[in-house]
Every structure is written in structure tokens, then in C-alpha cells.
Protein backbone atom coordinates (compact mmCIF):
# COMPACT_ATOMS: atom_id res chain seq x y z
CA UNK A 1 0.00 0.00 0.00
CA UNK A 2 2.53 2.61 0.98
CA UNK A 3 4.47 1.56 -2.51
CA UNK A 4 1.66 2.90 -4.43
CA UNK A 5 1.48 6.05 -2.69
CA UNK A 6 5.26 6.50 -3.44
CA UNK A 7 4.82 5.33 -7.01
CA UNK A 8 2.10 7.47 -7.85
CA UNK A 9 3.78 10.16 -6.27
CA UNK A 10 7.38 10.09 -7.94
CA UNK A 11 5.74 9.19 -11.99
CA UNK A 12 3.04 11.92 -11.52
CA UNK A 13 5.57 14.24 -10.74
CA UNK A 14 8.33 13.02 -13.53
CA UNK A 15 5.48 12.83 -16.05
CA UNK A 16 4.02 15.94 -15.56
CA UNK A 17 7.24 17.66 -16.70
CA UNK A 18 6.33 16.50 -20.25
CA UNK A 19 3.37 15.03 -20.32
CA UNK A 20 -0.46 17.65 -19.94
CA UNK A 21 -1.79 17.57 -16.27
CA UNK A 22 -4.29 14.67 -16.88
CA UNK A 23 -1.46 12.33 -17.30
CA UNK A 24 -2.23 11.26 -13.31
CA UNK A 25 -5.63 9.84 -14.65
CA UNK A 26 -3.77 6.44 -16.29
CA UNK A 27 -0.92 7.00 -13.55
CA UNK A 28 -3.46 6.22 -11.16
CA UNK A 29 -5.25 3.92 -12.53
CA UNK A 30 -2.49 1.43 -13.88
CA UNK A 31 -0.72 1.85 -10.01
CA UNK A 32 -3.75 0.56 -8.67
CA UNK A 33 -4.69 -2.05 -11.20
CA UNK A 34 -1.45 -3.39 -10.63
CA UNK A 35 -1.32 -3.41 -6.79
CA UNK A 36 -4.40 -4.96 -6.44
CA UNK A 37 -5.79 -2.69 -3.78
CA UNK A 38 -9.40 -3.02 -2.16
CA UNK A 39 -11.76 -0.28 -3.99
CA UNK A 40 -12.06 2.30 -1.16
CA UNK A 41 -7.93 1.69 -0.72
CA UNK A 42 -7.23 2.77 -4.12
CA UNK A 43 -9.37 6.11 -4.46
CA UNK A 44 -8.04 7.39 -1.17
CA UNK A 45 -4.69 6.24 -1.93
CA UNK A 46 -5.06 8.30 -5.51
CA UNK A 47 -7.00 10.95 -3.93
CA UNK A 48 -4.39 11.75 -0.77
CA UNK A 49 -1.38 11.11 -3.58
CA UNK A 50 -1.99 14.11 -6.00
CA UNK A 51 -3.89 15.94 -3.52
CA UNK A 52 -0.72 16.70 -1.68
CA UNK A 53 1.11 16.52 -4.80
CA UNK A 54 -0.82 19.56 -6.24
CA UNK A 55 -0.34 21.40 -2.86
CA UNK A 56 2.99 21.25 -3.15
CA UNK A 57 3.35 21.96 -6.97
CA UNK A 58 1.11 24.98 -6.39
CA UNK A 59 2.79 26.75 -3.47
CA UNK A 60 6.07 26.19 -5.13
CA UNK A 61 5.41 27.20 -8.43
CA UNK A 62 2.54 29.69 -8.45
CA UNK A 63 4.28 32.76 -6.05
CA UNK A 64 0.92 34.02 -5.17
CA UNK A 65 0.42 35.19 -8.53
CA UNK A 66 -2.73 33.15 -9.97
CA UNK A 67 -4.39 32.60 -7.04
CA UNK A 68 -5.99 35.96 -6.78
CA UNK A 69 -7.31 35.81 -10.58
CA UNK A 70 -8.73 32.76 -9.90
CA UNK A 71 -10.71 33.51 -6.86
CA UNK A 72 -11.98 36.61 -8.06
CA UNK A 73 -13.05 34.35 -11.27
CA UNK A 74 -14.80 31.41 -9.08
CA UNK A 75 -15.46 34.19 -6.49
CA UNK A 76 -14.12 32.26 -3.26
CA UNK A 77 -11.29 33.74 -1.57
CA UNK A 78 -7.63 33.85 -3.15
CA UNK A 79 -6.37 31.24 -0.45
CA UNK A 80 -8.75 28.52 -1.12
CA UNK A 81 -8.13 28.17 -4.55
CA UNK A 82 -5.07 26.05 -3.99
CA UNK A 83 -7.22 23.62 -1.97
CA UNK A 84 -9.94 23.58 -4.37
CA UNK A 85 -7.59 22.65 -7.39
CA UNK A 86 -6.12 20.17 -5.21
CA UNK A 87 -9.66 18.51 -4.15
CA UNK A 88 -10.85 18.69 -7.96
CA UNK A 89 -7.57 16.87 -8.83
CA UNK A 90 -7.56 14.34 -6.41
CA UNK A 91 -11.24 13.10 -7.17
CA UNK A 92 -10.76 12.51 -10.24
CA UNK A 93 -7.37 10.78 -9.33
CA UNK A 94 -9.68 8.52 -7.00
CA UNK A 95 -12.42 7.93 -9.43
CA UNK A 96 -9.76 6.67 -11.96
CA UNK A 97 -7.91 4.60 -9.04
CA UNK A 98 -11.08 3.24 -8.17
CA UNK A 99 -11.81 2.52 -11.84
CA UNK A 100 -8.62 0.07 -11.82
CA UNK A 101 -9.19 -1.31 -8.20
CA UNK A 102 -12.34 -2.60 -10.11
CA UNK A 103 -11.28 -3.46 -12.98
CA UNK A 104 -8.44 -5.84 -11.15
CA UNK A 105 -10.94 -7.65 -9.57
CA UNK A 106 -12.45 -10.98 -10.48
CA UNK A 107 -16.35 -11.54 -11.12
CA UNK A 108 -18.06 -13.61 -8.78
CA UNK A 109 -19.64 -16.90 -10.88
CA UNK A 110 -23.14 -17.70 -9.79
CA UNK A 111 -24.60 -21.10 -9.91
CA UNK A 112 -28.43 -20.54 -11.13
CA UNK A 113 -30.36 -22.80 -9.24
């Protein structure tokens, strides 16, 4: 479990040098596939993954400059904007991580009868 926290950490953050922000969408996904992980494991794992990895990426390379536009534009205050980005990121990393925690999984064969 804590290996796919790391590894969806470290290749979201080396792919998203080169590759558009939704690149943590198949990141997510494959990691969890992969692993193996029970469904609500892998969307909080995703979700708590590029949450704080878009916390970080934002207070290091915004320098207070975008925040204000964009609160005044969504009309919530300038320091929530951050945490909003990071929430809207990290559900849709969950919903794909779920997505491959399900898709791992093996249907259940019924006997009819």
C-alpha cells in the first residue's frame, strides 16, 4: 500500500514535466490495477497522492500570482483556490484509481439454481 502512494507520487511528478496535467488519470489507474488494492484503498490512496502533490506543486510554483485571478473568477477567496484545485484533482485521481481497483478484480460466478 505505501508503494503505491510512493509510485504514484514520484511518476506523476516526472510525467508531468512533459506530459499535460491529466497524465495522473492512467498513472493512477495502472498503479492501482497493478497493486491490487481493495476499492475504497485505491481512491483514497489516488485521492491523498496528488492531492498533496498539487499542494505542493502549487505553493512552489505559483508565487501568489494566480491565485488571486482565480478567486476573483470562481469568487471564493484567493487562499482557497489552492485547496480547491487540489480537491478537484484528487477526485478525479480517485475515481480513476477506483476505476482500476475494479477493474483488477475478479467476477463472482453464480450457480443458477
Amino acid at each position: 500500500m505505501k508503494i503505491s502512494i510512493v509510485a504514484i507520487v514520484l511518476l506523476s511528478i516526472l510525467a508531468s514535466f512533459f506530459l499535460p496535467w491529466w497524465v495522473i488519470a492512467p498513472i493512477c489507474f495502472v498503479v492501482t490495477y497493478l497493486a491490487k488494492l481493495k476499492p475504497i484503498q485505491a481512491f483514497l490512496i489516488s485521492f491523498i497522492s496528488i492531492f498533496i502533490v498539487w499542494i505542493c506543486a502549487i505553493y512552489y510554483f505559483d508565487y501568489g500570482s494566480v491565485q488571486p485571478l482565480v478567486g476573483e473568477l470562481l469568487g471564493i477567496p484567493s487562499k482557497l483556490t489552492s485547496i480547491v484545485a487540489a480537491v478537484i484533482g484528487g477526485l478525479m485521481a480517485g475515481v480513476f484509481g477506483l476505476s482500476g481497483s475494479l477493474l483488477g478484480k475478479k467476477p463472482k460466478r453464480f450457480v443458477n439454481g
